[in-house]
N, C-alpha and C. Protein backbone atom coordinates (compact mmCIF):
# COMPACT_ATOMS: atom_id res chain seq x y z
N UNK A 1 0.84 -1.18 0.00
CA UNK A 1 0.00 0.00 0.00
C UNK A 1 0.89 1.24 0.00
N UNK A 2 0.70 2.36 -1.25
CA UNK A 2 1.11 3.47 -0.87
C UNK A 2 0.83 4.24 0.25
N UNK A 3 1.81 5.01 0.59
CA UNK A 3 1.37 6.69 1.86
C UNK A 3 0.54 7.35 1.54
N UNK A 4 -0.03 7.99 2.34
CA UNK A 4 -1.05 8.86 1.84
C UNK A 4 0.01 10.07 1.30
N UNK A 5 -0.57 10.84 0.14
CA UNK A 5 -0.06 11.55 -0.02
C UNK A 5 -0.87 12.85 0.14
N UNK A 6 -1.26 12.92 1.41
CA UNK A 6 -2.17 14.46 1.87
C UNK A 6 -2.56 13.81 3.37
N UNK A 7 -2.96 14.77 4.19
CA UNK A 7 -3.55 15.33 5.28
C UNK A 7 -4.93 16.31 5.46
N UNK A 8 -6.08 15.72 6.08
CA UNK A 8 -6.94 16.68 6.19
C UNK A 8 -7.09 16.49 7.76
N UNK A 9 -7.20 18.24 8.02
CA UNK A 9 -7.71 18.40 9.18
C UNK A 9 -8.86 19.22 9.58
N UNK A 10 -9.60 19.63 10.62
CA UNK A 10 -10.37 20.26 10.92
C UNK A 10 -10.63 20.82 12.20
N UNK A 11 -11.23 21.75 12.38
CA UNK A 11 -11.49 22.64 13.62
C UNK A 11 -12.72 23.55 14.05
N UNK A 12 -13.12 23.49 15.03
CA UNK A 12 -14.77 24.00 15.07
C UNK A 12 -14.20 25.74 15.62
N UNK A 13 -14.69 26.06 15.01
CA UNK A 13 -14.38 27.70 15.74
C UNK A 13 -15.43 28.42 16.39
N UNK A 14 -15.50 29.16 17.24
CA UNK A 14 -16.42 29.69 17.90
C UNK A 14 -16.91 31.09 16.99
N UNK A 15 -17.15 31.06 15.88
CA UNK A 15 -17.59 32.40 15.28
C UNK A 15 -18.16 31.99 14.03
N UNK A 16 -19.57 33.19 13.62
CA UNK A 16 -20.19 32.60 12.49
C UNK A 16 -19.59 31.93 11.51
N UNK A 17 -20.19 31.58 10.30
CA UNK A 17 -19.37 30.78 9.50
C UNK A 17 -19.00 31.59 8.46
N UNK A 18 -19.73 33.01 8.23
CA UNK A 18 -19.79 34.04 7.29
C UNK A 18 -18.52 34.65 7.88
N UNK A 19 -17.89 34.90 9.37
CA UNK A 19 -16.67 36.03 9.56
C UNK A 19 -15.76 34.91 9.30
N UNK A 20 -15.84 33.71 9.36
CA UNK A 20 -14.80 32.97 9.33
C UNK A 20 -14.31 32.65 8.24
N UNK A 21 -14.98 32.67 7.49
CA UNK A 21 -14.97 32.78 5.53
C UNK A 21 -14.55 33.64 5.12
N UNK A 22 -15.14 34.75 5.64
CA UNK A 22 -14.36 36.06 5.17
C UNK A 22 -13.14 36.25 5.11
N UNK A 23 -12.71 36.31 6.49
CA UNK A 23 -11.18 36.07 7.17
C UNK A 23 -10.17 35.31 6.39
N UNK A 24 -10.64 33.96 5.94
CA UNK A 24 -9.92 32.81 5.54
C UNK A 24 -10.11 33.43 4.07
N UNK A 25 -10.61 33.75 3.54
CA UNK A 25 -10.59 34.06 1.97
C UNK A 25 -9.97 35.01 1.87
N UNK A 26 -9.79 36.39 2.43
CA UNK A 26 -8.73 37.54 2.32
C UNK A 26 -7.41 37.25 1.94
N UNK A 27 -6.78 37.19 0.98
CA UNK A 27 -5.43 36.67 1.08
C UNK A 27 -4.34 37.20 1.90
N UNK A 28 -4.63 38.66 2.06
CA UNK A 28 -3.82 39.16 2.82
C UNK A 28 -4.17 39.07 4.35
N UNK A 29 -4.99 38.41 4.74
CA UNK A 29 -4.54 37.55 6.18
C UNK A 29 -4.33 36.13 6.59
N UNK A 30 -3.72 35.85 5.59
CA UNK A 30 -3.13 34.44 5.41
C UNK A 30 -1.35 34.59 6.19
N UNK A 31 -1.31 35.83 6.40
CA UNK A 31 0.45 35.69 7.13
C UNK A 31 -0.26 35.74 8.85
N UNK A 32 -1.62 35.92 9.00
CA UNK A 32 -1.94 36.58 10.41
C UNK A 32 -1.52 35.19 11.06
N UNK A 33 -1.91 34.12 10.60
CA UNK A 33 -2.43 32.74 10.91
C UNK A 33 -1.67 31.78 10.24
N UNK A 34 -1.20 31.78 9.09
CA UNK A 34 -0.18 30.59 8.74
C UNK A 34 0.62 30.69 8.77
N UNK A 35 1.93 30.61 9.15
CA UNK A 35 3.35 30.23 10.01
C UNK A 35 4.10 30.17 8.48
N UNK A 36 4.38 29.34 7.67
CA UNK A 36 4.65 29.81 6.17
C UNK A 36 4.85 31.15 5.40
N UNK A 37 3.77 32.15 5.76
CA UNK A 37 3.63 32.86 4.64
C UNK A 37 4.19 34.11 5.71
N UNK A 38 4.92 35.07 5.23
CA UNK A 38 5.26 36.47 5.57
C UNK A 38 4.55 37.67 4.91
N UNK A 39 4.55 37.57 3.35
CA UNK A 39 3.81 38.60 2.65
C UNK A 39 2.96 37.73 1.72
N UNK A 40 1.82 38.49 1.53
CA UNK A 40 0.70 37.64 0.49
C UNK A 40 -0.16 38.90 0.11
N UNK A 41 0.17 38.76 -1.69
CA UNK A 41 -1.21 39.94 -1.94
C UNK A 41 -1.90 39.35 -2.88
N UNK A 42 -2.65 40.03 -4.11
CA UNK A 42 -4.07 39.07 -4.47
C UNK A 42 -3.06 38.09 -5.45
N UNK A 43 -1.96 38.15 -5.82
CA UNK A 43 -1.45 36.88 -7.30
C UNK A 43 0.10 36.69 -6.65
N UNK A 44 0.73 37.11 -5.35
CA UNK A 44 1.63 36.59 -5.15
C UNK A 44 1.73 36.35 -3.32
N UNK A 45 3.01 34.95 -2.94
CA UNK A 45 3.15 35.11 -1.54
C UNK A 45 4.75 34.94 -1.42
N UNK A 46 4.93 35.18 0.09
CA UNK A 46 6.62 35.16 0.47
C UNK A 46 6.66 34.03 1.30
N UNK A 47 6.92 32.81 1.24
CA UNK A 47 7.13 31.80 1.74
C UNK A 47 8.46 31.60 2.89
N UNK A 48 8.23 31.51 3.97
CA UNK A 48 9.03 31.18 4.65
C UNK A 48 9.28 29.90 4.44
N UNK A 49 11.24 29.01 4.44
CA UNK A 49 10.89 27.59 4.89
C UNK A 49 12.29 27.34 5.23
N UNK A 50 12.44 26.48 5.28
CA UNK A 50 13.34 25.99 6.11
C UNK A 50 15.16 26.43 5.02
N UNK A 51 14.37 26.03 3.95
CA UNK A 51 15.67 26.60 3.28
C UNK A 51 15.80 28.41 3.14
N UNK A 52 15.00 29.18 3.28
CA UNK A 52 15.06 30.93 3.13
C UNK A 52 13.82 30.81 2.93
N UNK A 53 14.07 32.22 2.25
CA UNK A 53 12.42 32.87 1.48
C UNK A 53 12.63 32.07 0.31
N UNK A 54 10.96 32.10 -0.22
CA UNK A 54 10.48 31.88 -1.46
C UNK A 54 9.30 33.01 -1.90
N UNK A 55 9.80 33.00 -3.00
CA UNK A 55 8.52 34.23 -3.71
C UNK A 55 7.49 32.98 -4.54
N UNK A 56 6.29 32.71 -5.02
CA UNK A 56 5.58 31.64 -5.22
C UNK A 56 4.28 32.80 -5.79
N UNK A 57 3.79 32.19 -7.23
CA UNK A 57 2.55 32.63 -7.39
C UNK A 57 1.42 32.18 -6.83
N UNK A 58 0.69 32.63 -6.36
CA UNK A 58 -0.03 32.69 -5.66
C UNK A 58 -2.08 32.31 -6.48
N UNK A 59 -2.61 31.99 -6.38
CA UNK A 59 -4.15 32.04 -7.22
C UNK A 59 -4.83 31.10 -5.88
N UNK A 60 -5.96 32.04 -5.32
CA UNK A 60 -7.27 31.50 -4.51
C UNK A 60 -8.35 31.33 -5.82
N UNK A 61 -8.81 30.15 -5.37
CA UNK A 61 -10.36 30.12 -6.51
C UNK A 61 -11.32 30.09 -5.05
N UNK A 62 -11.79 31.04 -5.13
CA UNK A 62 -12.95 31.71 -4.21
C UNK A 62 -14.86 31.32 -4.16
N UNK A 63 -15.38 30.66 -3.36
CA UNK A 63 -16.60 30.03 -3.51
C UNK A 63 -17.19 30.58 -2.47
N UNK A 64 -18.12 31.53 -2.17
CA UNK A 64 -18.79 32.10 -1.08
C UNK A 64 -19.83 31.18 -0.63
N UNK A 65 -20.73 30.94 -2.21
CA UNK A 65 -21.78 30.06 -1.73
C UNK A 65 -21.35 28.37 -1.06
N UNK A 66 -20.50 27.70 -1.86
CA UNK A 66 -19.99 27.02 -1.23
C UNK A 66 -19.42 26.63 -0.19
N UNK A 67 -18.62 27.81 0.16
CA UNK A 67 -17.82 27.74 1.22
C UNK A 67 -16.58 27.26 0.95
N UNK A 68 -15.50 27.14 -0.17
CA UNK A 68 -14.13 26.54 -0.52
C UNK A 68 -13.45 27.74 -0.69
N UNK A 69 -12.56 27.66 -0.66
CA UNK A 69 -11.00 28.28 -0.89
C UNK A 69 -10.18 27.37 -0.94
N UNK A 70 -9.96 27.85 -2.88
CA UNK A 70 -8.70 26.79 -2.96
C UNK A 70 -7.38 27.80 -3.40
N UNK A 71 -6.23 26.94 -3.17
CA UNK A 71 -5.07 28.11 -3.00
C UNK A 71 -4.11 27.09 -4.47
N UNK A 72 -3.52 27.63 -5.38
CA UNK A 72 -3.07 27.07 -6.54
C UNK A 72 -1.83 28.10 -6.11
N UNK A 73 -0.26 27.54 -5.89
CA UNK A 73 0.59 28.02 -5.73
C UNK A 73 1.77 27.41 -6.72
N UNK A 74 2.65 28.11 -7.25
CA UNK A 74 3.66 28.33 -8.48
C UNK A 74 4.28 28.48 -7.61
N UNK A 75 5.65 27.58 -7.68
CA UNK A 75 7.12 27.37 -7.10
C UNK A 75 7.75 28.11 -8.33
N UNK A 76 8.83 28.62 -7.22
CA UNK A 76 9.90 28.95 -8.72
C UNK A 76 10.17 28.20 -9.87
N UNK A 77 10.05 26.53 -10.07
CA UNK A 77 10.47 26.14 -10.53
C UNK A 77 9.84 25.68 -11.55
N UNK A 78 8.39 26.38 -11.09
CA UNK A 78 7.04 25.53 -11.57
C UNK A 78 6.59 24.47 -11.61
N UNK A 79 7.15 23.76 -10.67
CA UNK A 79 5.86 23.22 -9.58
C UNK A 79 5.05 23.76 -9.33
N UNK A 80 3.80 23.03 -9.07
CA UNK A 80 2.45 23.52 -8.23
C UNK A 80 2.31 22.83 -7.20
N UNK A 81 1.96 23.52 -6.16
CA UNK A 81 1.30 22.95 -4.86
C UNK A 81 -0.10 23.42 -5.07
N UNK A 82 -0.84 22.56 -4.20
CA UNK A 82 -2.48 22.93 -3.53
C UNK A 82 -3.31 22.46 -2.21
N UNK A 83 -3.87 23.53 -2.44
CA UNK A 83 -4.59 23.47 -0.72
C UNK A 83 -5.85 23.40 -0.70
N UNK A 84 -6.51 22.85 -0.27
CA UNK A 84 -8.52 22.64 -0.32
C UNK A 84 -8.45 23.27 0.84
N UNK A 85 -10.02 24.18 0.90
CA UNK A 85 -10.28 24.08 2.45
C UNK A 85 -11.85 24.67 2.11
N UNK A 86 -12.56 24.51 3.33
CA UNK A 86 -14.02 24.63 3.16
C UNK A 86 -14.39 25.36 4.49
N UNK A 87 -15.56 26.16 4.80
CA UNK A 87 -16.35 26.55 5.86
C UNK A 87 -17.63 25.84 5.90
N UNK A 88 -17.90 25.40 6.91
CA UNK A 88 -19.23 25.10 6.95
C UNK A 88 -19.70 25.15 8.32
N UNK A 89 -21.15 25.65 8.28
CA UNK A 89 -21.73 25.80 9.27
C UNK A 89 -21.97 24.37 10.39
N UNK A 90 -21.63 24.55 11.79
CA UNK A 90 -21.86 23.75 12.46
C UNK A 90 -23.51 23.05 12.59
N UNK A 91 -23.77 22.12 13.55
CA UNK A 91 -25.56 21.86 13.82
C UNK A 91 -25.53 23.25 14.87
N UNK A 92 -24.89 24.14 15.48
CA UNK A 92 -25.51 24.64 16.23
C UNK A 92 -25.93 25.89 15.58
N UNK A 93 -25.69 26.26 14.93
CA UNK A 93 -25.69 27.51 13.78
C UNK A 93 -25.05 28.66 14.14
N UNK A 94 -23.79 28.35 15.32
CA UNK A 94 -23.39 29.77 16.09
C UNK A 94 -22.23 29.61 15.30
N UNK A 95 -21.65 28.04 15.29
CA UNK A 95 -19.85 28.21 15.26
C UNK A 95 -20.20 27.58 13.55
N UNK A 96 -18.62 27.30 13.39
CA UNK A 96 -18.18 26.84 11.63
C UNK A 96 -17.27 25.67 12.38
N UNK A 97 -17.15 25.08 11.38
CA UNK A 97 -16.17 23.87 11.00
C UNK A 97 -15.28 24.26 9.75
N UNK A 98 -13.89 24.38 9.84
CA UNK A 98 -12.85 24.65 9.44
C UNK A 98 -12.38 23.70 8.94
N UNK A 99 -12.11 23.11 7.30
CA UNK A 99 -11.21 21.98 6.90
C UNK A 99 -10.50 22.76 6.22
N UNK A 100 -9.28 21.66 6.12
CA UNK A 100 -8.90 21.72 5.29
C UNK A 100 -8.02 20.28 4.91
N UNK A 101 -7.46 20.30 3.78
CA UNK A 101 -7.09 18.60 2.77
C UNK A 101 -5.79 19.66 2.33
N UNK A 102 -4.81 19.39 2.81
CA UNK A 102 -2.91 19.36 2.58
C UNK A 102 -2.58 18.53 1.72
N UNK A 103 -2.37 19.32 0.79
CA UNK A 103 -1.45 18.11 -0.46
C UNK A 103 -0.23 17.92 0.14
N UNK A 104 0.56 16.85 -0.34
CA UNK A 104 1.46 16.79 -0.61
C UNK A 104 2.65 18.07 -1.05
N UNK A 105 3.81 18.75 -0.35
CA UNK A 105 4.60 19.62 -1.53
C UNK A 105 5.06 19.12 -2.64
N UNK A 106 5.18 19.92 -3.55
CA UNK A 106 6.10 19.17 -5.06
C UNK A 106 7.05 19.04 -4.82
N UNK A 107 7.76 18.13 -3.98
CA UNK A 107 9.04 17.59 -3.78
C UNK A 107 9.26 15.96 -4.12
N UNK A 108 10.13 15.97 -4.49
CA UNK A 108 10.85 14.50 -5.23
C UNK A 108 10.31 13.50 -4.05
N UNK A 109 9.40 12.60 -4.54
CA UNK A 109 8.81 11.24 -4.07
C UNK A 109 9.74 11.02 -2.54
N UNK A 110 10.54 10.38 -3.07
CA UNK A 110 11.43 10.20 -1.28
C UNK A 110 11.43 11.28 -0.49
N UNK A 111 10.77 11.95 -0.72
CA UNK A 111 10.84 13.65 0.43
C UNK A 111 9.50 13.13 0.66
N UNK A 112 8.59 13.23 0.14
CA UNK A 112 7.03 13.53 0.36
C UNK A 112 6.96 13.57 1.96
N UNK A 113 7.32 12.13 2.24
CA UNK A 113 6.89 11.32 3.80
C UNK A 113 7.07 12.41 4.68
N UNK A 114 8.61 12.56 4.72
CA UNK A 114 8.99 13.70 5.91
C UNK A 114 8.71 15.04 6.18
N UNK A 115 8.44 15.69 4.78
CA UNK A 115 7.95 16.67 4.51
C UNK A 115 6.80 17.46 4.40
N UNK A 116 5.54 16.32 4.08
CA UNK A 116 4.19 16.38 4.69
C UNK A 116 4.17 15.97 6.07
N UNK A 117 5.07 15.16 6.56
CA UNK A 117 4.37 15.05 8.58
C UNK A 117 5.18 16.14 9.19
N UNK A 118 6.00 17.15 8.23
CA UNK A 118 6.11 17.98 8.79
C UNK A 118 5.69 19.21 8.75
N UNK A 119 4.69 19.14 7.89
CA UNK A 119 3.71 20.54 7.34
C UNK A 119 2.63 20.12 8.15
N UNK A 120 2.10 18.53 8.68
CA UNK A 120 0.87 18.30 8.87
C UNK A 120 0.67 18.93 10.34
N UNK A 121 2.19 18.62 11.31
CA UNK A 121 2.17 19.58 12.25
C UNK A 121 1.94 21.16 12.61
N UNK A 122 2.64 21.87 11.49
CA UNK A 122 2.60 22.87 11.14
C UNK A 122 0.87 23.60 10.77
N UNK A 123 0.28 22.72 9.87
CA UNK A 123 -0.91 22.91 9.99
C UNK A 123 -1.67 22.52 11.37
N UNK A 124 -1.50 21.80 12.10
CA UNK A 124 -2.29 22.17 13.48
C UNK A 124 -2.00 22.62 14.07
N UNK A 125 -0.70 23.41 14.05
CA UNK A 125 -0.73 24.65 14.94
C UNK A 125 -1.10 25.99 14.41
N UNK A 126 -1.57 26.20 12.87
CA UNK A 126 -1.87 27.28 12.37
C UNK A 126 -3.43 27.21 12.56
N UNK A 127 -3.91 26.09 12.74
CA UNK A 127 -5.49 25.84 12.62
C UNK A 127 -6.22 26.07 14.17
N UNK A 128 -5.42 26.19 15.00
CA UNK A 128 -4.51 26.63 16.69
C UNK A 128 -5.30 28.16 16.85
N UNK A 129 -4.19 28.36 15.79
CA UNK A 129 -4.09 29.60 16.02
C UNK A 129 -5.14 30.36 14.61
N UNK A 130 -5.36 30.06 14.01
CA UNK A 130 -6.60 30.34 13.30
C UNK A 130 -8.23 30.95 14.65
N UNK A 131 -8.24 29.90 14.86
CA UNK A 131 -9.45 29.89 15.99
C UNK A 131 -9.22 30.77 16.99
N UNK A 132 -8.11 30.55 17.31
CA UNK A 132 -8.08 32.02 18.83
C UNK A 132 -8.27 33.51 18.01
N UNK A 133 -7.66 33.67 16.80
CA UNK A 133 -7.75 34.80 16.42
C UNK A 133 -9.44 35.08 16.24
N UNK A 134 -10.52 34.10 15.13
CA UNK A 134 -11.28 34.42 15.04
C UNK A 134 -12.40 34.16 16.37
N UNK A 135 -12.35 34.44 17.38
CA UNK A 135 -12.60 33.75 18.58
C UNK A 135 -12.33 35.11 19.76
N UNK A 136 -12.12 35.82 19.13
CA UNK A 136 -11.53 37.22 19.67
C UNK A 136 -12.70 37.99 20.28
């Protein structure tokens, strides 16, 4: 059996599902809350990582009614990475449920393993800290 090659996680937040959408779709508060990004405007971001900065094109495909934000990111090298994520209203109709589905980075097969369980951490502490902010 292959690895998975992705991670989904999720998180209930204490705030409508409309501010929490909002928030999460702005691109430019994507550095407030994800640990990765330093600068982000509407077609580009500044990637923090372990090796320096990265500059990376950037494209959200934006779904209000739905509730998705998807993030289509251009490596220098052109690679693509991608990110799913969705809002949806809880049963109680106060809070949201927060996903999101972590690809894999475009890194050479023998990286994947170490490199997604080390973003997958990374994503639960941004998803952490996602919620306290909108929770304010």
């Amino acid at each position: 059996m292959t690895e998975k090659n992705y991670d989904v996680q999720s998180i209930n937040i204490n705030a409508t599902p409309e501010r929490v959408f909002d928030f999460v779709a702005e691109p430019t508060n994507l550095p407030k809350w994800a640990l990765g990004f330093s600068e982000v405007d509407e077609t580009s971001a500044l990637m923090e990582t372990p090796n320096g900065k990265m500059k990376i094109g950037l494209i959200n495909i934006i779904n209000k009614e739905a509730g998705t934000i998807d993030s289509i990111m251009t490596m220098p090298d052109g690679s693509i990475g991608k990110a799913f994520s969705r809002v949806t209203e809880n049963n109680d109709g106060k809070s949201a449920i927060y996903s999101f589905v972590l690809m894999a980075p475009p890194v050479p097969l023998a990286e994947i393993e170490g490199t997604l369980k080390m973003q997958k951490k990374q994503l639960a502490q941004e998803l952490i800290h996602l919620k306290s902010i909108l929770e304010k």
